[in-house]
N, C-alpha and C. Protein backbone atom coordinates (compact mmCIF):
# COMPACT_ATOMS: atom_id res chain seq x y z
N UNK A 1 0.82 -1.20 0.00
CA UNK A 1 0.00 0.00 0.00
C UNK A 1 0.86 1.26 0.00
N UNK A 2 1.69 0.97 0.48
CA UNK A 2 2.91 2.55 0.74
C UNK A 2 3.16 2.82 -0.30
N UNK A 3 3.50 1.83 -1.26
CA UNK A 3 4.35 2.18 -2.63
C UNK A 3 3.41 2.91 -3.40
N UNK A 4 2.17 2.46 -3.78
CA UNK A 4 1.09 3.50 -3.88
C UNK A 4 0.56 4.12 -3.69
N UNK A 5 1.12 4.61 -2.53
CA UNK A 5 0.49 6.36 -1.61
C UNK A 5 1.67 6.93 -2.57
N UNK A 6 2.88 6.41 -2.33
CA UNK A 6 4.16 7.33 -3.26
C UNK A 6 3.88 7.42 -4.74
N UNK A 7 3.37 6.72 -5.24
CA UNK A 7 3.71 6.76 -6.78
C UNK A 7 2.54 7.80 -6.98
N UNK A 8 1.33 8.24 -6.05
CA UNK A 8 0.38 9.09 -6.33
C UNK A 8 0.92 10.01 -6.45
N UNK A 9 1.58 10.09 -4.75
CA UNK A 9 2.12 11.86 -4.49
C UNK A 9 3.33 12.33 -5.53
N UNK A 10 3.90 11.42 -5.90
CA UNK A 10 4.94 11.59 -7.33
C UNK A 10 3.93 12.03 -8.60
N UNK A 11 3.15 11.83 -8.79
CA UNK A 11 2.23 11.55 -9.94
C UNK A 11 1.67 13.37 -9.60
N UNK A 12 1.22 13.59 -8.45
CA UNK A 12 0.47 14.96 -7.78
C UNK A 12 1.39 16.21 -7.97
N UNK A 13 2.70 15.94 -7.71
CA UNK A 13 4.13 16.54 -7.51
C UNK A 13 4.82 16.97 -9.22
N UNK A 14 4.67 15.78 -9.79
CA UNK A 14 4.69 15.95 -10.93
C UNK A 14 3.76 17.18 -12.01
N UNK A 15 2.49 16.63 -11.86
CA UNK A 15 1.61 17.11 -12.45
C UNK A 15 1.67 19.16 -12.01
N UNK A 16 2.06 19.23 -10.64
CA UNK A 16 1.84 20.80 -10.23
C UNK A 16 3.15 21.29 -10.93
N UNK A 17 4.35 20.60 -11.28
CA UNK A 17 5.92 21.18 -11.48
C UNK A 17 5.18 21.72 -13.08
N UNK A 18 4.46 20.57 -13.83
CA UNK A 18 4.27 20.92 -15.36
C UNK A 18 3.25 22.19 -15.40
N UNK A 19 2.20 22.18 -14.48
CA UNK A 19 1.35 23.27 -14.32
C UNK A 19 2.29 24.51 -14.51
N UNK A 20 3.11 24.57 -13.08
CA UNK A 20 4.25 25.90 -12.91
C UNK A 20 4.78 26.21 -14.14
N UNK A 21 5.08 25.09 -14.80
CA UNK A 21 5.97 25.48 -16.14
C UNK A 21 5.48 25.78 -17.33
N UNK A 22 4.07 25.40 -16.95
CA UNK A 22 3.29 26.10 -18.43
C UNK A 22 2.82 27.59 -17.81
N UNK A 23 2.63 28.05 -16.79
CA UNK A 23 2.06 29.60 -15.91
C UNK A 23 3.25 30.28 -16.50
N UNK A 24 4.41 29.69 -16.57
CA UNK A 24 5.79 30.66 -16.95
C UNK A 24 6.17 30.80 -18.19
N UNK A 25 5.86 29.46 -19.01
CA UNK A 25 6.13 30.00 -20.30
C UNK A 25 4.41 31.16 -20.85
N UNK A 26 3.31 30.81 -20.47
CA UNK A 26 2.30 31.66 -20.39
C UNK A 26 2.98 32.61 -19.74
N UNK A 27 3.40 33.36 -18.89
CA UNK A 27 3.46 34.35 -18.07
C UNK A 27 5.01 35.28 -19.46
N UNK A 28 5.49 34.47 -19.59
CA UNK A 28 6.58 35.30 -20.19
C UNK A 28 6.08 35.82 -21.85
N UNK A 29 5.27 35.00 -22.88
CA UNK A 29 4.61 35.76 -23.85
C UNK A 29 3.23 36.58 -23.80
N UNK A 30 2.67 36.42 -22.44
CA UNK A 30 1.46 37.32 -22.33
C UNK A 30 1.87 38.06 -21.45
N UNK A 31 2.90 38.07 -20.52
CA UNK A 31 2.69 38.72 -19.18
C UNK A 31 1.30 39.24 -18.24
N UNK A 32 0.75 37.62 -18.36
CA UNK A 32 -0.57 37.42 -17.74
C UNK A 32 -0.22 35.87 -17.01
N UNK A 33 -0.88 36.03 -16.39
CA UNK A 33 -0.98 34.57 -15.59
C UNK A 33 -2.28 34.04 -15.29
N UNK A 34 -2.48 32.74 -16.01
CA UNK A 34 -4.08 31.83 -16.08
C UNK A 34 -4.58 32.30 -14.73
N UNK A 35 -5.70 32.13 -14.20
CA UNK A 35 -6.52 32.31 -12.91
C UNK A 35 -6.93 31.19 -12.59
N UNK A 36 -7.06 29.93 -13.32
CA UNK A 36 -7.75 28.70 -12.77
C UNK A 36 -7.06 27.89 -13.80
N UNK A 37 -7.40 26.59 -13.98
CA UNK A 37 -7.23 25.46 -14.86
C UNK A 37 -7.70 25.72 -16.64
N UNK A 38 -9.08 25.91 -16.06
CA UNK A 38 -9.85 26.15 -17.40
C UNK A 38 -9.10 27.50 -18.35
N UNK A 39 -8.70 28.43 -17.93
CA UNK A 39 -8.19 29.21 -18.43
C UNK A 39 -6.29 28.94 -19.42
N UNK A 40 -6.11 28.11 -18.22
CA UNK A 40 -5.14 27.78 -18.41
C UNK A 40 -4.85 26.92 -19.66
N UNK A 41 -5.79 26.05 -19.91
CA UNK A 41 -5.89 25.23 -21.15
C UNK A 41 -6.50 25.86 -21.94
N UNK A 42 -7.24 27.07 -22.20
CA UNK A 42 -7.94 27.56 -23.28
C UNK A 42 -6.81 28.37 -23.85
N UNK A 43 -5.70 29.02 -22.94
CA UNK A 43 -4.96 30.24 -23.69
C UNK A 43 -3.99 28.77 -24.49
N UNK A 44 -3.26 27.97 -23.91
CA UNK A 44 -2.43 26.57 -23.95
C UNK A 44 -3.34 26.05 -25.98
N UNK A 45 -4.12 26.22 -26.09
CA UNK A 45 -5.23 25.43 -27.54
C UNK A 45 -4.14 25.74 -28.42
């Protein structure tokens, strides 16, 4: 069971690092930053 509490929080950990890194490459050609998810994938299309 442990090994799969870890491979989540790796999986959770992961997923927020790629978020950060799409807010920055967004943040550096708009100099705007998404407000939620949904936004985030509509400017990202």
């Amino acid at each position: 069971m442990r090994s799969k509490e870890r491979y989540k929080n790796a999986t959770i950990l992961f997923a927020k690092a790629l978020f950060t890194l799409y807010d920055l490459i967004i943040f550096s050609k708009l100099k705007k930053l998404p407000k939620n998810h949904n936004e985030r994938f509509r400017i990202l299309e």
